[in-house]
C-alpha atoms as a PDB file:
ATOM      1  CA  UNK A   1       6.708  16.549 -36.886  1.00  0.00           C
ATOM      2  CA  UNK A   2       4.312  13.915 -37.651  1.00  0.00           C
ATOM      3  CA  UNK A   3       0.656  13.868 -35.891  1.00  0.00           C
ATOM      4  CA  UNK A   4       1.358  10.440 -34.574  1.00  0.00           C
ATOM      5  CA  UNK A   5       4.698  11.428 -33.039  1.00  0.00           C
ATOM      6  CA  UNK A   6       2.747  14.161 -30.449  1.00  0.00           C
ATOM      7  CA  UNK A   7       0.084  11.568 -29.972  1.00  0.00           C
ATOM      8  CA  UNK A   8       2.681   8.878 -28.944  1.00  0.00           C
ATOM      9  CA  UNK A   9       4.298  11.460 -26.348  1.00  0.00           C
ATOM     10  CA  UNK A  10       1.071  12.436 -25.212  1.00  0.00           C
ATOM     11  CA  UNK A  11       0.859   9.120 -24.293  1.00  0.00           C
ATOM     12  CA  UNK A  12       4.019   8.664 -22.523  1.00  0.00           C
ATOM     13  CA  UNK A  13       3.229  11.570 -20.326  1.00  0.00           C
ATOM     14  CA  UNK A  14      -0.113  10.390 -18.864  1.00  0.00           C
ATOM     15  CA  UNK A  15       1.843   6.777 -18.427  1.00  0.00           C
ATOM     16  CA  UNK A  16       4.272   8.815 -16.581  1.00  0.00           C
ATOM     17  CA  UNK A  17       1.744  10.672 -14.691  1.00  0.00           C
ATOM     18  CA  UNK A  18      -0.357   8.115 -13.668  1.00  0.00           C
ATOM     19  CA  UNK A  19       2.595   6.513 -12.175  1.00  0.00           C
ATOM     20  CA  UNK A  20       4.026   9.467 -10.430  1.00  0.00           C
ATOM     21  CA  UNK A  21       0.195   9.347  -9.008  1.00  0.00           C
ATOM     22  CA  UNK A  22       0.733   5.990  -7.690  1.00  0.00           C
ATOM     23  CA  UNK A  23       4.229   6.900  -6.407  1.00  0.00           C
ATOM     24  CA  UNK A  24       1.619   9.505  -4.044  1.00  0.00           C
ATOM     25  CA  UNK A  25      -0.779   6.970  -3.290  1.00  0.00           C
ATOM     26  CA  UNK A  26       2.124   4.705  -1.866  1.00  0.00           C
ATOM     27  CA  UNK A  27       3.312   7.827   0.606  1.00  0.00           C
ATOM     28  CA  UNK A  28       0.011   8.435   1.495  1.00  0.00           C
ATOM     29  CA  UNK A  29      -0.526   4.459   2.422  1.00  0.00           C
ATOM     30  CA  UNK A  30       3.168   4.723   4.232  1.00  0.00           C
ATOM     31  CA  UNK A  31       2.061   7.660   6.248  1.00  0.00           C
ATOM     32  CA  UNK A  32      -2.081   6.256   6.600  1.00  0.00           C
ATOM     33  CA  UNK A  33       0.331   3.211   7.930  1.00  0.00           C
ATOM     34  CA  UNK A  34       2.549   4.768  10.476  1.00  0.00           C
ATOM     35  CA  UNK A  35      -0.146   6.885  11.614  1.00  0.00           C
ATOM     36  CA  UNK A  36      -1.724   3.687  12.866  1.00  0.00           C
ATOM     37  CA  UNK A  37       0.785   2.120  14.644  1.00  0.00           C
ATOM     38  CA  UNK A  38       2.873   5.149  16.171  1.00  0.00           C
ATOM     39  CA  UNK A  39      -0.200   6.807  17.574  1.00  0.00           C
ATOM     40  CA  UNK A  40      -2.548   3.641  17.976  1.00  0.00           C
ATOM     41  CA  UNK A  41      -5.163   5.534  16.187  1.00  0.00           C
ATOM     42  CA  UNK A  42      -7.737   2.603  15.951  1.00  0.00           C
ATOM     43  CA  UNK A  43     -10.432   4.698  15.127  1.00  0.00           C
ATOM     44  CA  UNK A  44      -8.081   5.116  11.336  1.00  0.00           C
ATOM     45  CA  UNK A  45      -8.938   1.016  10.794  1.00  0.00           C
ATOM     46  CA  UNK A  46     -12.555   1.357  11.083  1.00  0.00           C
ATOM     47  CA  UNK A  47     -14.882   2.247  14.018  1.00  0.00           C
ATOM     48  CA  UNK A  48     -16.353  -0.828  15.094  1.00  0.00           C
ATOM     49  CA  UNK A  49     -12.412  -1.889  16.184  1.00  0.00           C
ATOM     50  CA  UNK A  50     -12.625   0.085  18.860  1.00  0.00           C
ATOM     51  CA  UNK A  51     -15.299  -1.685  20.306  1.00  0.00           C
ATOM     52  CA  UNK A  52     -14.269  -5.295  19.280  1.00  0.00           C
ATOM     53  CA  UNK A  53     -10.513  -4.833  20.131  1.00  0.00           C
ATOM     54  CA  UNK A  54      -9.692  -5.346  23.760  1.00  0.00           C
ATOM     55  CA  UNK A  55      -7.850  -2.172  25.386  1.00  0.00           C
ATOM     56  CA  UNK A  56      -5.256  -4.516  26.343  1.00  0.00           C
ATOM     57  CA  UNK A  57      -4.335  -5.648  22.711  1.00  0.00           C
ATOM     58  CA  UNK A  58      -4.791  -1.917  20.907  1.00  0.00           C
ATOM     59  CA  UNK A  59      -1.253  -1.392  21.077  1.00  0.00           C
ATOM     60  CA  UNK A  60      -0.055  -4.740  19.386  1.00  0.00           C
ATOM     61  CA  UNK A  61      -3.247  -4.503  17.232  1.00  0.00           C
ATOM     62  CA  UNK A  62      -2.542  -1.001  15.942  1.00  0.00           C
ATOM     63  CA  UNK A  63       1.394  -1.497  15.702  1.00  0.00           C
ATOM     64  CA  UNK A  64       0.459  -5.301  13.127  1.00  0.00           C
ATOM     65  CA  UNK A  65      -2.040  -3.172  11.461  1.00  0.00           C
ATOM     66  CA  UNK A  66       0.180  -0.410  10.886  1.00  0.00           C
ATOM     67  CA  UNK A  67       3.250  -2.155   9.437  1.00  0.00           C
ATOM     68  CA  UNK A  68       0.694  -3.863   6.359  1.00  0.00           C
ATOM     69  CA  UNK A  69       0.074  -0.930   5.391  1.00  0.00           C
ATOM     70  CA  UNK A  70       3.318   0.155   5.237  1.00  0.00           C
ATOM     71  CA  UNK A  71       4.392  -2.759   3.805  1.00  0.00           C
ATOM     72  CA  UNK A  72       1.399  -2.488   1.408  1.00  0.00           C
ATOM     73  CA  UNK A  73       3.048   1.199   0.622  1.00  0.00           C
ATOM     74  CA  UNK A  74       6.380   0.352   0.123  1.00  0.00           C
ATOM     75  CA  UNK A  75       5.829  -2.164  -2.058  1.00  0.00           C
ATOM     76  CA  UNK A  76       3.602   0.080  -4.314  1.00  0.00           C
ATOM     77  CA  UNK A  77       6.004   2.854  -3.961  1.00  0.00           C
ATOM     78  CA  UNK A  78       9.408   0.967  -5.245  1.00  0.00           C
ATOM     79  CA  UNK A  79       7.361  -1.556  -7.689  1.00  0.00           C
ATOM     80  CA  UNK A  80       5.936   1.534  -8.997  1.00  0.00           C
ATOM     81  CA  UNK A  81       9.472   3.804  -8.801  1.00  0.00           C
ATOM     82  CA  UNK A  82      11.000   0.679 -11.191  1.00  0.00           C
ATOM     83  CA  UNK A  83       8.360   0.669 -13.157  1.00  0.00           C
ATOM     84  CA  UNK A  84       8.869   4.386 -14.424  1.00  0.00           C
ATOM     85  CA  UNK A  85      12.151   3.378 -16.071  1.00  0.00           C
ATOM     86  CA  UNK A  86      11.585   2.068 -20.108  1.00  0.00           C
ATOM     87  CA  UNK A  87      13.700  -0.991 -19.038  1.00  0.00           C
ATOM     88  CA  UNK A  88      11.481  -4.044 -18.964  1.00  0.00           C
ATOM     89  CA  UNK A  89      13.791  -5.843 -16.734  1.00  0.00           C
ATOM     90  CA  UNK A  90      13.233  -3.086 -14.054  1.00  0.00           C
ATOM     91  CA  UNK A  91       9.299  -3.133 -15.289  1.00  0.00           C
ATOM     92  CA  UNK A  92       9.143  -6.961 -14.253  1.00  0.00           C
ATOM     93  CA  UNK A  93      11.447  -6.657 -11.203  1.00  0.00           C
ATOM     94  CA  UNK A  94       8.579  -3.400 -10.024  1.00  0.00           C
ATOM     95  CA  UNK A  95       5.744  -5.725 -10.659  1.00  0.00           C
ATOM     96  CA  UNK A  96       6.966  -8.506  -8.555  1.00  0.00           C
ATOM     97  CA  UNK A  97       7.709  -6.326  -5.971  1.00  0.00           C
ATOM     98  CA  UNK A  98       4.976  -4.825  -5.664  1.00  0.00           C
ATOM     99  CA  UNK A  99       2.839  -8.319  -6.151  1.00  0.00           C
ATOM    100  CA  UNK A 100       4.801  -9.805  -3.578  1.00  0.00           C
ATOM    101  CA  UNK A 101       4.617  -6.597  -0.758  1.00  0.00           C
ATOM    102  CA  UNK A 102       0.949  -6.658  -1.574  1.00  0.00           C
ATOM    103  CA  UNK A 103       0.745 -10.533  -0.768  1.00  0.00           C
ATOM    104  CA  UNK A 104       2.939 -10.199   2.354  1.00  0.00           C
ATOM    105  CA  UNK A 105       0.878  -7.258   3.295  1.00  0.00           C
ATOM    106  CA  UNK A 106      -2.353  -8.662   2.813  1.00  0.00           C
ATOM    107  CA  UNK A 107      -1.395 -12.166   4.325  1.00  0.00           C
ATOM    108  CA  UNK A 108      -0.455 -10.041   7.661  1.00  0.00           C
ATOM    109  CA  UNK A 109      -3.487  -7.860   7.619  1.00  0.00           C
ATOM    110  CA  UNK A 110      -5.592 -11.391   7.960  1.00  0.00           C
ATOM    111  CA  UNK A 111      -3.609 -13.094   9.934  1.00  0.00           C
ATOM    112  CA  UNK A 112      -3.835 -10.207  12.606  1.00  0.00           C
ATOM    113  CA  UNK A 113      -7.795  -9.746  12.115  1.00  0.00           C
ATOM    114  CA  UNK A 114      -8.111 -13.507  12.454  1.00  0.00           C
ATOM    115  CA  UNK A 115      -6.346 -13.420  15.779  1.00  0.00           C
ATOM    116  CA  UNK A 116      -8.207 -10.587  16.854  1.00  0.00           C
ATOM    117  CA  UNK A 117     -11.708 -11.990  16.089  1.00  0.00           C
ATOM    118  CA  UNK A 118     -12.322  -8.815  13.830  1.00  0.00           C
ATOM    119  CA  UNK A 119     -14.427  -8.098  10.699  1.00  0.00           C
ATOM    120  CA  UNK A 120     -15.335 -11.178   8.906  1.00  0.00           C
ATOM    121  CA  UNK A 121     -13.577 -14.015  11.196  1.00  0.00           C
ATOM    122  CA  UNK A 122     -15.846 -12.934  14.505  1.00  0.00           C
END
C-alpha cells in the first residue's frame, strides 16, 4: 500500500464526515424550525421580537418564521444527503437543491420581517 493511497482515503473520510456534520446541522435547523412555529417560541428568533411583534400576529409570525427554517433545513439536509454519493449528477442535483431551499427560505424569512416591521425594515 502506497503512502498516497491512505492519504487519499484519509481524505475521503473527513469529506464524508464533514458532510454527515452538515446532514446534523440540517436536523438541528428542522427541529430549531418547528420549535418556532409549533410552540410560538418568539423568544428562539431573537429577543427584541417579542417586544416589536404585536401579540395578535405572534402566532402567524412564529408559524412564517418557523417554516424558513425548516425549509432552510431541508434543503441543507437532502442537498447535502445527494451530495454524499460519488455521482456528480446527484452532486449537482444536491447543490441546486440546497441553493434553491436556501433562496426560497431566505426570500420568506424577509418577506415576513418586512411585513412585520422587524430588524432592519423598522
Amino acid at each position: 500500500m502506497c503512502k498516497g493511497d491512505m492519504a487519499g482515503g484519509a481524505k475521503q473520510m473527513g469529506i464524508k464526515i464533514f458532510s454527515y456534520s452538515i446532514v446534523v446541522l440540517g436536523g438541528i435547523i428542522i427541529l430549531f424550525g418547528a420549535m418556532i412555529w409549533k410552540m410560538q417560541n418568539i423568544n428562539l428568533i431573537r429577543c427584541i421580537n417579542k417586544i416589536e411583534v404585536k401579540k395578535e400576529d405572534v402566532k402567524e409570525y412564529t408559524e412564517s418564521i418557523g417554516k424558513a427554517y425548516i425549509i432552510l433545513g431541508l434543503a441543507t439536509l437532502t442537498g447535502l444527503i445527494l451530495r454524499i454519493t460519488d455521482n456528480d449528477l446527484y452532486d449537482f442535483i444536491g447543490f441546486m437543491l440546497w441553493m434553491s431551499g436556501f433562496i426560497i427560505g431566505l426570500t420568506k424569512f424577509v418577506k415576513t420581517e418586512k411585513k412585520y416591521k422587524i430588524g432592519i425594515w423598522k
